[in-house]
Protein backbone atom coordinates (compact mmCIF):
# COMPACT_ATOMS: atom_id res chain seq x y z
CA UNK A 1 151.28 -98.75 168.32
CA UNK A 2 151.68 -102.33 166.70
CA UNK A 3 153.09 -103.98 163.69
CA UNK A 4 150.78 -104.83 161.56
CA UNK A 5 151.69 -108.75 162.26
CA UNK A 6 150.77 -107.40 166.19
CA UNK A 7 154.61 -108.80 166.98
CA UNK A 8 155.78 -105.64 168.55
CA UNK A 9 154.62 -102.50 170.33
CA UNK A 10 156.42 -99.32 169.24
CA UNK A 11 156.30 -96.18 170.82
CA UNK A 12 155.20 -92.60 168.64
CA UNK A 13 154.94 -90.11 171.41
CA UNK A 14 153.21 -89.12 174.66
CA UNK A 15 150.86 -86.38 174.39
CA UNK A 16 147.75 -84.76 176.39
CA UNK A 17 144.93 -86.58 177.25
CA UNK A 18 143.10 -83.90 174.61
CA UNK A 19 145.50 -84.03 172.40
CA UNK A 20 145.90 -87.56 172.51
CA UNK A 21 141.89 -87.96 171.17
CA UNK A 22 143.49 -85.60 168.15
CA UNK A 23 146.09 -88.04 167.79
CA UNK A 24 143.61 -91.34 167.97
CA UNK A 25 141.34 -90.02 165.62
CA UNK A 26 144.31 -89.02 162.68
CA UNK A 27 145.95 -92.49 163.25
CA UNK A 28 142.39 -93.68 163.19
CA UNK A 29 141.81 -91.43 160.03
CA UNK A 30 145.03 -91.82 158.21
CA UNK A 31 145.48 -96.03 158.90
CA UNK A 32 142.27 -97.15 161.29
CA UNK A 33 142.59 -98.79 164.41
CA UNK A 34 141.38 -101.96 165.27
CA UNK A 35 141.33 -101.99 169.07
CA UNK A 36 142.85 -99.65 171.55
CA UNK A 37 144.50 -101.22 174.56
CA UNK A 38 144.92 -98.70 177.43
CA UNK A 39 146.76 -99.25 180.95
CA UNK A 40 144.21 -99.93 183.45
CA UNK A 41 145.76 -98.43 187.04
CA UNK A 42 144.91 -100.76 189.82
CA UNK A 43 145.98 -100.67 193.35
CA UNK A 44 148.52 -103.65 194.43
CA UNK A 45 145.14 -105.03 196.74
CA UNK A 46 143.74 -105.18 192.87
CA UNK A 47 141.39 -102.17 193.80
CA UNK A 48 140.27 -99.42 192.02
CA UNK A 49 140.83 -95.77 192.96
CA UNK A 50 140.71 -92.08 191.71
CA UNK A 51 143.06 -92.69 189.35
CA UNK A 52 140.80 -95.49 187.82
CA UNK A 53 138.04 -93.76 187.81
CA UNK A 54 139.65 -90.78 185.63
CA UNK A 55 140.66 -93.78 182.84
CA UNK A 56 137.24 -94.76 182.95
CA UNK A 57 135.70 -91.45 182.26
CA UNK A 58 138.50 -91.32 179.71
CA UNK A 59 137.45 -94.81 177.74
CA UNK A 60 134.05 -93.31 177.68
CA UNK A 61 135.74 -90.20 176.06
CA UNK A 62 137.24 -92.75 173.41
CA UNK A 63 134.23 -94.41 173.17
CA UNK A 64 132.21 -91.17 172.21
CA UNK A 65 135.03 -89.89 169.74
CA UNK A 66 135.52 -93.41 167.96
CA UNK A 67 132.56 -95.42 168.27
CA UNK A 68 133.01 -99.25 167.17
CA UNK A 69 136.48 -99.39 167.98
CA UNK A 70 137.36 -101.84 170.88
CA UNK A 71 139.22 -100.63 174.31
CA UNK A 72 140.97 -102.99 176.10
CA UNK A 73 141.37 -101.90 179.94
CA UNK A 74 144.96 -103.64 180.89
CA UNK A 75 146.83 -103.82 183.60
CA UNK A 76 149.33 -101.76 184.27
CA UNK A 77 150.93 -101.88 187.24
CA UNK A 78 154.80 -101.96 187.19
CA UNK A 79 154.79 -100.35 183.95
CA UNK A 80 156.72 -97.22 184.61
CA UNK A 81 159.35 -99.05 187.20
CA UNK A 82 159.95 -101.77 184.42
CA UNK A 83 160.42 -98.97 182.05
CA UNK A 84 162.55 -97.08 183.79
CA UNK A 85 164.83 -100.48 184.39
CA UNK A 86 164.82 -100.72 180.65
CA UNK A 87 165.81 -97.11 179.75
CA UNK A 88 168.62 -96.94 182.00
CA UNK A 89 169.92 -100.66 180.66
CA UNK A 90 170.03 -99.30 177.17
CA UNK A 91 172.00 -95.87 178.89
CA UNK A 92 168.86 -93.18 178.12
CA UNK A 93 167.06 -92.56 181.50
CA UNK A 94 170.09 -91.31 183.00
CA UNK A 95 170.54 -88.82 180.48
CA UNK A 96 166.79 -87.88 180.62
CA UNK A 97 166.49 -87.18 183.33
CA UNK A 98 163.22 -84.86 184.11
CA UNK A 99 162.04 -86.29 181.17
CA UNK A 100 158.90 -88.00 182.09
CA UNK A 101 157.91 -88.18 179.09
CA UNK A 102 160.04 -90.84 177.95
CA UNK A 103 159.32 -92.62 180.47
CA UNK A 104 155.47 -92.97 179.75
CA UNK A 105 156.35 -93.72 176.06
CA UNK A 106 158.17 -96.56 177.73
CA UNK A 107 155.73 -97.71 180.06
CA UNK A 108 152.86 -97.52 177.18
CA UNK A 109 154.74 -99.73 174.74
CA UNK A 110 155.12 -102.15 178.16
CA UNK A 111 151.83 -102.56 178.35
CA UNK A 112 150.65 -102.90 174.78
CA UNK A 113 153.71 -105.66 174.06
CA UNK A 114 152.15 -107.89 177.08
CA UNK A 115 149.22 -107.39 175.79
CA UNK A 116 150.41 -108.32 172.32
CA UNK A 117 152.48 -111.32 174.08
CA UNK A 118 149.33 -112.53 176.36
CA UNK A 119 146.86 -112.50 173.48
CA UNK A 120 149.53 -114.24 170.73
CA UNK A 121 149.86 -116.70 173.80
CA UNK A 122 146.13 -117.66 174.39
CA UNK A 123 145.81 -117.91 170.71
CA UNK A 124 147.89 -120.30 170.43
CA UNK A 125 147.39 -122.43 173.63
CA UNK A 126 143.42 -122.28 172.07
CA UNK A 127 144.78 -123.08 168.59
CA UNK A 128 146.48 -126.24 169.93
CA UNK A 129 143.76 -127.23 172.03
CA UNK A 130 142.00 -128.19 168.59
């Protein structure tokens, strides 16, 4: 999840695919959600696969469950090995071990914060330009 200034991603939890669309729709309930931004797995040849086209039948799941609200397919490949980097420089993933979990929290809050970064980015190269 972001900030509200959409500065930083932060991580709240890994859950189900099911009980994820619980989770959306309290968080969506509770505080509303203005766009959801969800790693989009592409091969390294930039092709799509099974994998893909189980997120897609997922975003359509979103879609259904929170109509109006925005999904962002991104990127997401490198995610979990750039998370995993990160958890054992700040001394957790080697005490976690087995615990996968952690490591998708991780890789989620990768994504969303380039996303965050990319987007604050080509605002402002596209605020400049005027």
């Amino acid at each position: 999840m972001a900030d509200p200034f959409r500065m930083f991603a932060q991580t709240i939890g890994t859950f189900t695919p099911k009980t994820a669309l619980v989770e959306l729709k309290r968080i969506h309930g509770d505080s509303g959600i203005e766009l959801i931004v969800i790693g989009w797995p592409l091969t390294l040849d930039d092709e799509e696969n099974k994998v893909t086209r189980f997120v897609h039948e997922y975003i359509n799941r979103i879609n259904k469950l929170l109509r109006g609200i925005p999904v962002v397919k991104y990127d997401e490949r490198y995610s979990s090995r750039r998370a995993s980097a990160a958890l054992v420089e700040a001394g957790i993933r080697r005490k976690a071990r087995g615990k996968k979990g952690r490591l998708d929290a991780a890789a989620a809050a990768i994504i969303l914060q380039d996303y965050l970064d990319e987007t604050r980015s080509r605002d402002s190269e596209e605020n400049e330009a005027f």
